[in-house]
C-alpha atoms as a PDB file:
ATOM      1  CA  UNK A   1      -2.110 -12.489  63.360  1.00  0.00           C
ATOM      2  CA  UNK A   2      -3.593 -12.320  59.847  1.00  0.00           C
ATOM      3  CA  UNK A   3      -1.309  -9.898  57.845  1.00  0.00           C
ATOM      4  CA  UNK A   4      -2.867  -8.454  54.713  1.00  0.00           C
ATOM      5  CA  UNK A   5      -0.266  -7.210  51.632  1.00  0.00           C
ATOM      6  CA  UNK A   6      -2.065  -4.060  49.862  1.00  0.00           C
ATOM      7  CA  UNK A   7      -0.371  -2.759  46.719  1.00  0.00           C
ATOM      8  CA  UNK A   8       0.241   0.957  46.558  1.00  0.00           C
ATOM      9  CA  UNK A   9      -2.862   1.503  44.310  1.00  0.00           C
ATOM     10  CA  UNK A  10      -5.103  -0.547  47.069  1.00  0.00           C
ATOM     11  CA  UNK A  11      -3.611   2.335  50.094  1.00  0.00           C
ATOM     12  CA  UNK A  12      -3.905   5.042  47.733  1.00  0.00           C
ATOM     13  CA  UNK A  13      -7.550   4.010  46.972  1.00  0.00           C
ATOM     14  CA  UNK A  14      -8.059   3.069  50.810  1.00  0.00           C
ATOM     15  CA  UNK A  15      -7.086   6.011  51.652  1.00  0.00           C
ATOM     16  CA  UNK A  16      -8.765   8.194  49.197  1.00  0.00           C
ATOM     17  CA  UNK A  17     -11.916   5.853  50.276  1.00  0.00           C
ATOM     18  CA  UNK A  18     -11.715   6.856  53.868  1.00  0.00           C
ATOM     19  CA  UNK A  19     -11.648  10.732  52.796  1.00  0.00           C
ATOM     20  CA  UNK A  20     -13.988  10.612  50.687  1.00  0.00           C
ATOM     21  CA  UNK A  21     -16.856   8.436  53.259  1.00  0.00           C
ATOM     22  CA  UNK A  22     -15.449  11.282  56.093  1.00  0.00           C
ATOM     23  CA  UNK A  23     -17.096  13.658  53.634  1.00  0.00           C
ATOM     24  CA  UNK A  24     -19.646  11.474  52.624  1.00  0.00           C
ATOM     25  CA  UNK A  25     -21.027  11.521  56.473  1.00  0.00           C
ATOM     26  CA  UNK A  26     -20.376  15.362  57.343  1.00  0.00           C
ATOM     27  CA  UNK A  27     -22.309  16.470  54.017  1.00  0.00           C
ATOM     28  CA  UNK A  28     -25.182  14.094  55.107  1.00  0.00           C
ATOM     29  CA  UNK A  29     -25.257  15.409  58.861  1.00  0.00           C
ATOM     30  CA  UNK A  30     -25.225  18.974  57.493  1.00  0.00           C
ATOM     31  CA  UNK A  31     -28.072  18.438  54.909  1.00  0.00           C
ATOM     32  CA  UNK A  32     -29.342  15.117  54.003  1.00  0.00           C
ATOM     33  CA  UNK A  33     -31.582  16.235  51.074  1.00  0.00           C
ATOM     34  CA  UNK A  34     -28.746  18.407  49.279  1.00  0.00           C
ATOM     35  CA  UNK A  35     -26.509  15.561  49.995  1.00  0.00           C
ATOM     36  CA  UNK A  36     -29.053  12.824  48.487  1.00  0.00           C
ATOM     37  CA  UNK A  37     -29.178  14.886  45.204  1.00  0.00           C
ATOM     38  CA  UNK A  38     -25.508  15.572  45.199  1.00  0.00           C
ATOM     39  CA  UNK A  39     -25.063  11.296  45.555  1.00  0.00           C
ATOM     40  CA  UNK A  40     -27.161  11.103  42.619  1.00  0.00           C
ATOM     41  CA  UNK A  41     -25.170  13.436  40.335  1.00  0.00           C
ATOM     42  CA  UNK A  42     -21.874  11.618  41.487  1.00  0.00           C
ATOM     43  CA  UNK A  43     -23.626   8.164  40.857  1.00  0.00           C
ATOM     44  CA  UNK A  44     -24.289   9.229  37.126  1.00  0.00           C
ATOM     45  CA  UNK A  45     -20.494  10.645  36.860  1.00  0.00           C
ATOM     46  CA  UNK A  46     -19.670   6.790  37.633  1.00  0.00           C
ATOM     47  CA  UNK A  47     -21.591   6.153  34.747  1.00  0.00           C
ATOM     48  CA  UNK A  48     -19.940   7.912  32.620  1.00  0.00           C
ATOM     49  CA  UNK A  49     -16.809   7.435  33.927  1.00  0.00           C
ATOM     50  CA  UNK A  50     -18.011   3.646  33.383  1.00  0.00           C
ATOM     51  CA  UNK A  51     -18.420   3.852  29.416  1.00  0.00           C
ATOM     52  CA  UNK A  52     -15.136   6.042  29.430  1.00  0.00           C
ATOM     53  CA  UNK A  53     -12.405   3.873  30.819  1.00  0.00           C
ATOM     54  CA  UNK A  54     -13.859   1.215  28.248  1.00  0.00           C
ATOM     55  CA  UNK A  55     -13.746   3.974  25.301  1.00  0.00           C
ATOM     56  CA  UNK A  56     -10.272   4.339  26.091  1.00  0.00           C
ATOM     57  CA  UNK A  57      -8.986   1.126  26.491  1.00  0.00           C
ATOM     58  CA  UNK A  58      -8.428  -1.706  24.021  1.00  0.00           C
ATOM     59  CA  UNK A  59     -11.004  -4.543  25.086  1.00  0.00           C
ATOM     60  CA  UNK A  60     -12.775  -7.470  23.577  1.00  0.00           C
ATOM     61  CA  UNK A  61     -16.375  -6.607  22.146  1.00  0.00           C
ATOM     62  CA  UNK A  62     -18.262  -8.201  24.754  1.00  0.00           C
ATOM     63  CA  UNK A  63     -16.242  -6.583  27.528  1.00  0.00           C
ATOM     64  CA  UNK A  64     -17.045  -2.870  25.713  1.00  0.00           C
ATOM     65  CA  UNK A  65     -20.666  -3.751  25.846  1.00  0.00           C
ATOM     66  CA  UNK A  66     -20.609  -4.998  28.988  1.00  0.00           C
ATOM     67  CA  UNK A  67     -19.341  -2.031  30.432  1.00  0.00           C
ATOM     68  CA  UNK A  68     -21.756   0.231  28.046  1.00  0.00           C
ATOM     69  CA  UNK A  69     -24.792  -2.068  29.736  1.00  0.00           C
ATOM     70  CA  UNK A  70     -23.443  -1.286  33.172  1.00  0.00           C
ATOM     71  CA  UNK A  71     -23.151   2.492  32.676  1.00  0.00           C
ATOM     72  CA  UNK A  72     -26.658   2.236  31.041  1.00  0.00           C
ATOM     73  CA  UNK A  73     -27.939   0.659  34.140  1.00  0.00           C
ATOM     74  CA  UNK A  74     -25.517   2.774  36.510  1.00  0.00           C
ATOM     75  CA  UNK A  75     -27.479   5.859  35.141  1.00  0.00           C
ATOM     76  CA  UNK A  76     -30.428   4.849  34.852  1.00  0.00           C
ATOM     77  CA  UNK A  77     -30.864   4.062  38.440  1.00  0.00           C
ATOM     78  CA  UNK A  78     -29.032   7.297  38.866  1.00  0.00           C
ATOM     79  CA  UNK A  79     -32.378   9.108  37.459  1.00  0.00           C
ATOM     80  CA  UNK A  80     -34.785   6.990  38.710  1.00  0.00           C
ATOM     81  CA  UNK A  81     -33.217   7.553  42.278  1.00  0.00           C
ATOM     82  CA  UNK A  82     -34.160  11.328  41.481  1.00  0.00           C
ATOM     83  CA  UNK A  83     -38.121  10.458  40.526  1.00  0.00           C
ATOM     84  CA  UNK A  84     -38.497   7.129  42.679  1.00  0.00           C
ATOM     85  CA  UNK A  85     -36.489   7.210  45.914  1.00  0.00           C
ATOM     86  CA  UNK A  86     -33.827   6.171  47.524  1.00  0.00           C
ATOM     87  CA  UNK A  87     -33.814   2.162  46.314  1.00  0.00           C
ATOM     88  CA  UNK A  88     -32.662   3.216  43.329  1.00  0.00           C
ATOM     89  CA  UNK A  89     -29.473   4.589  44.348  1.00  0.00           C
ATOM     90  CA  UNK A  90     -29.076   1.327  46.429  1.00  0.00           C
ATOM     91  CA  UNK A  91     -28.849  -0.548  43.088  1.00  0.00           C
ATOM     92  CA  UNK A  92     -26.841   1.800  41.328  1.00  0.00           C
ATOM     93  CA  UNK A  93     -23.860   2.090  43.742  1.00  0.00           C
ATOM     94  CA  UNK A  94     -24.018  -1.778  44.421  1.00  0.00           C
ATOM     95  CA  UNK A  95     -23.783  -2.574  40.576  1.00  0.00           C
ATOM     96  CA  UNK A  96     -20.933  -0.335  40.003  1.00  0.00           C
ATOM     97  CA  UNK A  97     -19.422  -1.590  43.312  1.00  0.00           C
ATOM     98  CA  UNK A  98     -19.519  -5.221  41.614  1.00  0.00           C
ATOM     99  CA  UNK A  99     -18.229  -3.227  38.100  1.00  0.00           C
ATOM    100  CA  UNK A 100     -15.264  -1.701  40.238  1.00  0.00           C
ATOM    101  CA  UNK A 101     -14.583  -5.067  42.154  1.00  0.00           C
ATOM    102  CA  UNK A 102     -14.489  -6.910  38.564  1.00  0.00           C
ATOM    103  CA  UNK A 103     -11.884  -4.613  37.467  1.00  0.00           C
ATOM    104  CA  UNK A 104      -9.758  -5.121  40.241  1.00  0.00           C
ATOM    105  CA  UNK A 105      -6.221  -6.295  38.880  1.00  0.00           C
ATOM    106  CA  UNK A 106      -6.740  -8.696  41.830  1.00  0.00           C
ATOM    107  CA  UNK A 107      -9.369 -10.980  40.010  1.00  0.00           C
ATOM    108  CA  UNK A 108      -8.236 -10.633  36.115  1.00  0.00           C
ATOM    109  CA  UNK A 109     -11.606 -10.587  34.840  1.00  0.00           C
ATOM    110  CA  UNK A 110     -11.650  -7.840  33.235  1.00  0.00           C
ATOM    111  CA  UNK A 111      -9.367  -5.622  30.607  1.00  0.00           C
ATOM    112  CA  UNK A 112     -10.393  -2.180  30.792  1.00  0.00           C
ATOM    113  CA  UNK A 113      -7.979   0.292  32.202  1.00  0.00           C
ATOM    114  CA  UNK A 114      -8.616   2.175  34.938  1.00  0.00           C
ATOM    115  CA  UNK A 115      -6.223   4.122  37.292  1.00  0.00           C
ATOM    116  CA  UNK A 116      -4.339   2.024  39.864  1.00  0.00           C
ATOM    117  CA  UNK A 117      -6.279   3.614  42.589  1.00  0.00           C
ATOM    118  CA  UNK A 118      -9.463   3.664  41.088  1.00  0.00           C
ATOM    119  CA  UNK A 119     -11.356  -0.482  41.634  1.00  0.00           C
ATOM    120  CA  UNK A 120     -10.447  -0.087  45.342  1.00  0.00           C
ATOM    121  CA  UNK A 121     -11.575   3.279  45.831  1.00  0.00           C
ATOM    122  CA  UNK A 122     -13.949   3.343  44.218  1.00  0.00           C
ATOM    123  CA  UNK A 123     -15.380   0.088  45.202  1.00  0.00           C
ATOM    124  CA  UNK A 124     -15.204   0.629  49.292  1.00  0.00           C
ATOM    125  CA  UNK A 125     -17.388   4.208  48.700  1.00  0.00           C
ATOM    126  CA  UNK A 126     -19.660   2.321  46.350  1.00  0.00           C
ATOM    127  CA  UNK A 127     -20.636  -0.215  48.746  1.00  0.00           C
ATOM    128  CA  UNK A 128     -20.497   2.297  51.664  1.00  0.00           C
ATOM    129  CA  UNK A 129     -23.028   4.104  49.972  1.00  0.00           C
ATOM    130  CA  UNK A 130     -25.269   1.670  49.092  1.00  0.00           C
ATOM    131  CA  UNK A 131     -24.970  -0.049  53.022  1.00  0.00           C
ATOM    132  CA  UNK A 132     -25.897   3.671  54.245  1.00  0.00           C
ATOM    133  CA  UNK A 133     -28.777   4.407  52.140  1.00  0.00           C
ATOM    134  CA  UNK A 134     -30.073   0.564  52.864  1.00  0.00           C
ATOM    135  CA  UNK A 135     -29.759   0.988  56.242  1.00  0.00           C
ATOM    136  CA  UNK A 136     -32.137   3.984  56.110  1.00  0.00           C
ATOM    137  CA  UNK A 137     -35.000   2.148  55.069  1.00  0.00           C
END
């Protein structure tokens, strides 16, 4: 039996995950188009969330732009996704997935602080997301 050790931020993030794709689904079910705009608007919060946790945290240059490149990108698609379609918001979610799983403590790759919850939870919805609306095509 494989056993897997999470650390309390990993459950809290799990957790907060799982709520937060329960909502993801009913709000889709209920109205799809509302709920495509409303993943767009959240999409660019990650964005700017994105450039913030590197604002506030002591990094190297490269790692500061970096991050500013990936919440340039992350919003970016989050516009085009509004004017384009739905591929858009594919790529958006699964580059900040990648951002979130890079900041995992897990890995060490990066420096920039971010809640203890935040790489795993944020990562799981990310690539939810980004599954869903790929499935749809």
């Amino acid at each position: 039996m494989l056993v897997v050790s999470l650390s309390h931020g990993d459950q809290h993030g799990l957790v907060l995950a799982v709520l937060a794709i329960v909502a993801f689904i009913l709000f889709h079910k209920s109205n799809h188009r509302f709920a495509f705009h409303f993943d767009t608007v959240i999409l660019a919060a990650c964005a700017g969330i994105t450039f913030a946790f590197s604002s506030n945290s002591i990094v190297s240059q490269f790692e500061y732009i970096f991050d500013l490149v990936v919440s340039a990108l992350v919003g970016g698609c989050a516009l085009y996704a509004l004017q384009k379609g739905q591929k858009y918001i594919v790529y958006g979610y699964f580059i900040h997935a990648v951002w979130d799983l890079l900041h995992h403590s897990f890995f060490h790759v990066a420096t920039t602080k971010t809640p203890y919850w935040y790489p795993t939870f944020c990562m799981v919805y990310d690539f939810f997301v980004a599954f869903y609306y790929l499935s749809r095509k």
